[in-house]
Protein backbone atom coordinates (compact mmCIF):
# COMPACT_ATOMS: atom_id res chain seq x y z
CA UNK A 1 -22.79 -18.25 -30.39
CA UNK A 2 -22.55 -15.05 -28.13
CA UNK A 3 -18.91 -14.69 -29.23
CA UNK A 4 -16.05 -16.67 -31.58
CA UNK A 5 -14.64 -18.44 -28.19
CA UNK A 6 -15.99 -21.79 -29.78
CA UNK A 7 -15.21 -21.36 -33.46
CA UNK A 8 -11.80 -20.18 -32.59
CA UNK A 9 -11.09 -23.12 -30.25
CA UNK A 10 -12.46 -25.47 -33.11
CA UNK A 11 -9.39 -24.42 -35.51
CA UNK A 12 -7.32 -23.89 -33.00
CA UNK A 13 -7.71 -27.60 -31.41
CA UNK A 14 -8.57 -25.97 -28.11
CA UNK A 15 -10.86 -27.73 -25.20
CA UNK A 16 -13.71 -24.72 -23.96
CA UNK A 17 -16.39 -25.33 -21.49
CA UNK A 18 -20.24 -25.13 -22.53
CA UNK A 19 -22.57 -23.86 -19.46
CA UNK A 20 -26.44 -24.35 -20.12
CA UNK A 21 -28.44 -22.81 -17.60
CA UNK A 22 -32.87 -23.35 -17.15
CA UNK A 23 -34.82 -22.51 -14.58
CA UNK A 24 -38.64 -21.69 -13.99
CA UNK A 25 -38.18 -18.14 -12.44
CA UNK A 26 -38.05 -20.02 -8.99
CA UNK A 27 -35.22 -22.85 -9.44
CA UNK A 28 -32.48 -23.30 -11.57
CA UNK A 29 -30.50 -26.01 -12.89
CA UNK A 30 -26.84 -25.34 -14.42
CA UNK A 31 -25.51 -28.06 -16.79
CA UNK A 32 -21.83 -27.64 -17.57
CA UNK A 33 -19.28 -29.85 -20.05
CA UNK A 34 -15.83 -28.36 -18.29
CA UNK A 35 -13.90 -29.06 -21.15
CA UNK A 36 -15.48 -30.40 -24.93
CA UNK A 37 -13.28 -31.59 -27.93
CA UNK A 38 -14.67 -30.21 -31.31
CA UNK A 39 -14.32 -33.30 -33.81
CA UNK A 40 -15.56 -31.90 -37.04
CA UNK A 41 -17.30 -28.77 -38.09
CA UNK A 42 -18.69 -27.66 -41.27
CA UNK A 43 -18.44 -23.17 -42.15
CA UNK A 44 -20.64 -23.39 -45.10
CA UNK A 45 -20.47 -19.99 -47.21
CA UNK A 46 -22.77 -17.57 -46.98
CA UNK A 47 -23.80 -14.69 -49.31
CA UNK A 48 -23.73 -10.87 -48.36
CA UNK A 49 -26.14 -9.93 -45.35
CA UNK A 50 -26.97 -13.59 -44.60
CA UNK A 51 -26.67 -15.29 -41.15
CA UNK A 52 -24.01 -18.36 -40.99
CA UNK A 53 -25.15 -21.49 -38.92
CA UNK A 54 -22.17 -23.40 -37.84
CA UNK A 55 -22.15 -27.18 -37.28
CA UNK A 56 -20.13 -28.48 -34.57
CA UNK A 57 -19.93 -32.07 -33.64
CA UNK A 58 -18.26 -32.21 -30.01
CA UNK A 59 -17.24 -34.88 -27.20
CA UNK A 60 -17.32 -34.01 -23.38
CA UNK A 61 -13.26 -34.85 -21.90
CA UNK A 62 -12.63 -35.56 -18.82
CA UNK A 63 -11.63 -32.30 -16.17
CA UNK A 64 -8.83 -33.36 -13.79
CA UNK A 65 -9.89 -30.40 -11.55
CA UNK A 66 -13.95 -31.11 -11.16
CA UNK A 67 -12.91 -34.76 -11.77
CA UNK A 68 -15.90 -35.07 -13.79
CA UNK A 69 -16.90 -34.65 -18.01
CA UNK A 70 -20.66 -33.27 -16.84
CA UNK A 71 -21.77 -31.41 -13.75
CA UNK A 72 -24.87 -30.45 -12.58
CA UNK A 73 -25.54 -27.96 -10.20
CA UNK A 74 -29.20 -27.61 -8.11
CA UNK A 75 -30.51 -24.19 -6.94
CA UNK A 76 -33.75 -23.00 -5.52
């Protein structure tokens, strides 16, 4: 993760967006879950100066303002 957004949402029952974005330098293709549901997650503990890899298991929920669970959007 870039940031604890998606952790914290996981224990605090929250519903956060994922955005995936690839392109080939030329056009791009944006892939976006408006609003996931975390169902279980494992925080296994780590020792001093080791990384932590989080598990999350999560469901795309419907958006009532994109009216959609999964977008895609085109560009060239």
């Amino acid at each position: 993760f870039e940031d604890l957004s998606i952790y914290t949402a996981f224990h605090q029952n929250a519903t956060p967006s994922i955005l995936i974005s690839a392109g080939d330098g030329t056009h791009t293709m944006d892939f976006t879950l408006p609003r996931i549901r975390t169902t279980t997650g494992e925080t296994p503990v780590a020792g001093n100066d080791q990384d932590i890899m989080l598990t999350l298991n999560y469901q795309a929920t419907f958006d009532a303002t994109l009216g959609t669970s999964f977008q895609i959007a085109r560009s060239a």
